[in-house]
Protein backbone atom coordinates (compact mmCIF):
# COMPACT_ATOMS: atom_id res chain seq x y z
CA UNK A 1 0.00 0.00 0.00
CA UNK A 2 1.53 3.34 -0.73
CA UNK A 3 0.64 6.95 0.34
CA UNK A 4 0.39 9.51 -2.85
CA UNK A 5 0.83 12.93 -1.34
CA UNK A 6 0.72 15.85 -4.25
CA UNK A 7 1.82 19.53 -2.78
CA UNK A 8 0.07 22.66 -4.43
CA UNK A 9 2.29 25.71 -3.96
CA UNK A 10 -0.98 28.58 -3.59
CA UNK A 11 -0.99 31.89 -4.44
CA UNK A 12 -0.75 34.42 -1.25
CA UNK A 13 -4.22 34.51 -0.06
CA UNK A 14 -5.38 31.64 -1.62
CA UNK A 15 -4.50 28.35 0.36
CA UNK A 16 -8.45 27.68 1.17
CA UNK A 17 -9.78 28.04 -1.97
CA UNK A 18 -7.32 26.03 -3.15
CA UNK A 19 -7.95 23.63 -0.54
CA UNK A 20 -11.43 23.77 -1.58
CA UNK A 21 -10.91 22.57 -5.00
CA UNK A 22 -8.75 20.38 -4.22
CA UNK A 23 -11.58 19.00 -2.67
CA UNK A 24 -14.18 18.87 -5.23
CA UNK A 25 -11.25 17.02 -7.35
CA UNK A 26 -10.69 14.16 -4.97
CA UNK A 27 -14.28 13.85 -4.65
CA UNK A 28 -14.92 13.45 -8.92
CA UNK A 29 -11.73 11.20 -8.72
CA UNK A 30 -13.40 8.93 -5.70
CA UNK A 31 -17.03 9.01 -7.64
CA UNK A 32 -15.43 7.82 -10.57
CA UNK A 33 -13.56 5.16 -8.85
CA UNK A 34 -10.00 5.75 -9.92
CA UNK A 35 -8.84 6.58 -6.44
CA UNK A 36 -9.83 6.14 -2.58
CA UNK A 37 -10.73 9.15 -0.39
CA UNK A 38 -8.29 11.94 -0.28
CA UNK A 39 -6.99 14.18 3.26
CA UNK A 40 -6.51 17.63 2.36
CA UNK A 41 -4.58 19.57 4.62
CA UNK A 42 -2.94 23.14 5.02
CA UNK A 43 0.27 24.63 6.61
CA UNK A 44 2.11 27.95 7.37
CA UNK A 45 -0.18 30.89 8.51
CA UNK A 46 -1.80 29.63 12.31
CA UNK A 47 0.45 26.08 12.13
CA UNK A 48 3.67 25.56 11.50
CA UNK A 49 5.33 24.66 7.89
CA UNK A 50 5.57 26.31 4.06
CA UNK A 51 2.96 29.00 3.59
CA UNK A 52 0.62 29.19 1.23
CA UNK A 53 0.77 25.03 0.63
CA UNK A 54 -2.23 22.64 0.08
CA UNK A 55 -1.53 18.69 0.78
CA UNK A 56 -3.86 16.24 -1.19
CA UNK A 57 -3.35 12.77 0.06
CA UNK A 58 -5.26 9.28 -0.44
CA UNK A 59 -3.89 5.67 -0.75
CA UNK A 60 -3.16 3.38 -3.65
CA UNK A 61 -2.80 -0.49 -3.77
CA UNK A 62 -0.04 0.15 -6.02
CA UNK A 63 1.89 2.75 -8.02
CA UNK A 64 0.87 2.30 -11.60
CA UNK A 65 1.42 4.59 -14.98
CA UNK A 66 -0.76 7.48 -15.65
CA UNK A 67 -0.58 6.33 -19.02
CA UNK A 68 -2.38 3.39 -18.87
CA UNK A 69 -4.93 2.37 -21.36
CA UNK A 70 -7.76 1.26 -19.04
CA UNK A 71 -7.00 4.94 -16.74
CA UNK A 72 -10.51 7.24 -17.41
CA UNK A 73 -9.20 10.11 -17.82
CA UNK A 74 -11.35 13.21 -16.40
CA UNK A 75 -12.30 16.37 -18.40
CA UNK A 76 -15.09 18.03 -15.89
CA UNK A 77 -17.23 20.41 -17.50
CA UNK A 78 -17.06 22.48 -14.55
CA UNK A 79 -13.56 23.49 -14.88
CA UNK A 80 -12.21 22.26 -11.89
CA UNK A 81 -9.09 22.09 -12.93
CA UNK A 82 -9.01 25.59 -14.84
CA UNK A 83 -9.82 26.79 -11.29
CA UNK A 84 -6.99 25.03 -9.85
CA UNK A 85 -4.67 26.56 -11.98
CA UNK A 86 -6.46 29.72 -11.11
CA UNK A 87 -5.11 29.59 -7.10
CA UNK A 88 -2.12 27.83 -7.78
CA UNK A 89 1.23 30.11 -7.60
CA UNK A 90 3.68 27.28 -8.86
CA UNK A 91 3.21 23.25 -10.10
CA UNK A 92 2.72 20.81 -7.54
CA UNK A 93 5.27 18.43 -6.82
CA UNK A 94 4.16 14.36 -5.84
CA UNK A 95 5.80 12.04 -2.99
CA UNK A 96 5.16 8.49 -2.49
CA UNK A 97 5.59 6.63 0.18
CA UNK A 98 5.38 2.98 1.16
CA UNK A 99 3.06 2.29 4.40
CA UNK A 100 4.70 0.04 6.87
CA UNK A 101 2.68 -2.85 7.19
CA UNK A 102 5.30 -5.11 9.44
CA UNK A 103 5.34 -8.06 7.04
């Protein structure tokens, strides 16, 4: 099992609106059933960390292409992510991580 963590980089000002559509995203991702609930979390300004950063977070069974054939890839008419790009100051970088499971 592996932890995907993707780091959004916000524009001053804009870390919970970012956070917000961050949001929305995980949630068409989830209803579409190419990935499990995300965690999005914040840091800088009242905690401590980077300011002006968004963490989106969920778990995968394994770390596969994005390039695959069978991978649905989402266009939402809502422009999610033309909104994303709206709040975002700099790309996001991605971490994964493998979950300790003791075996």
């Amino acid at each position: 099992m592996f932890v995907v963590r993707r780091i959004h980089h916000a524009k001053p000002g804009q870390s919970r609106k970012l956070a917000e559509v961050l949001r929305k995203i995980g949630e068409m991702y989830q209803g579409n059933g190419e990935r499990k609930p995300s965690r999005i979390y914040t840091s800088g300004g009242s905690t401590p960390g980077a300011l002006n950063t968004v963490y989106m977070e969920w778990l995968e069974e394994a770390l596969m292409s994005p390039y695959r054939p069978e991978l649905v890839t989402l266009e939402p008419s809502d422009g999610l992510f033309a909104e994303l790009k709206e709040h975002e100051e700099s790309s996001s970088e991605i971490e994964f991580y493998e979950l300790f499971s003791g075996e």
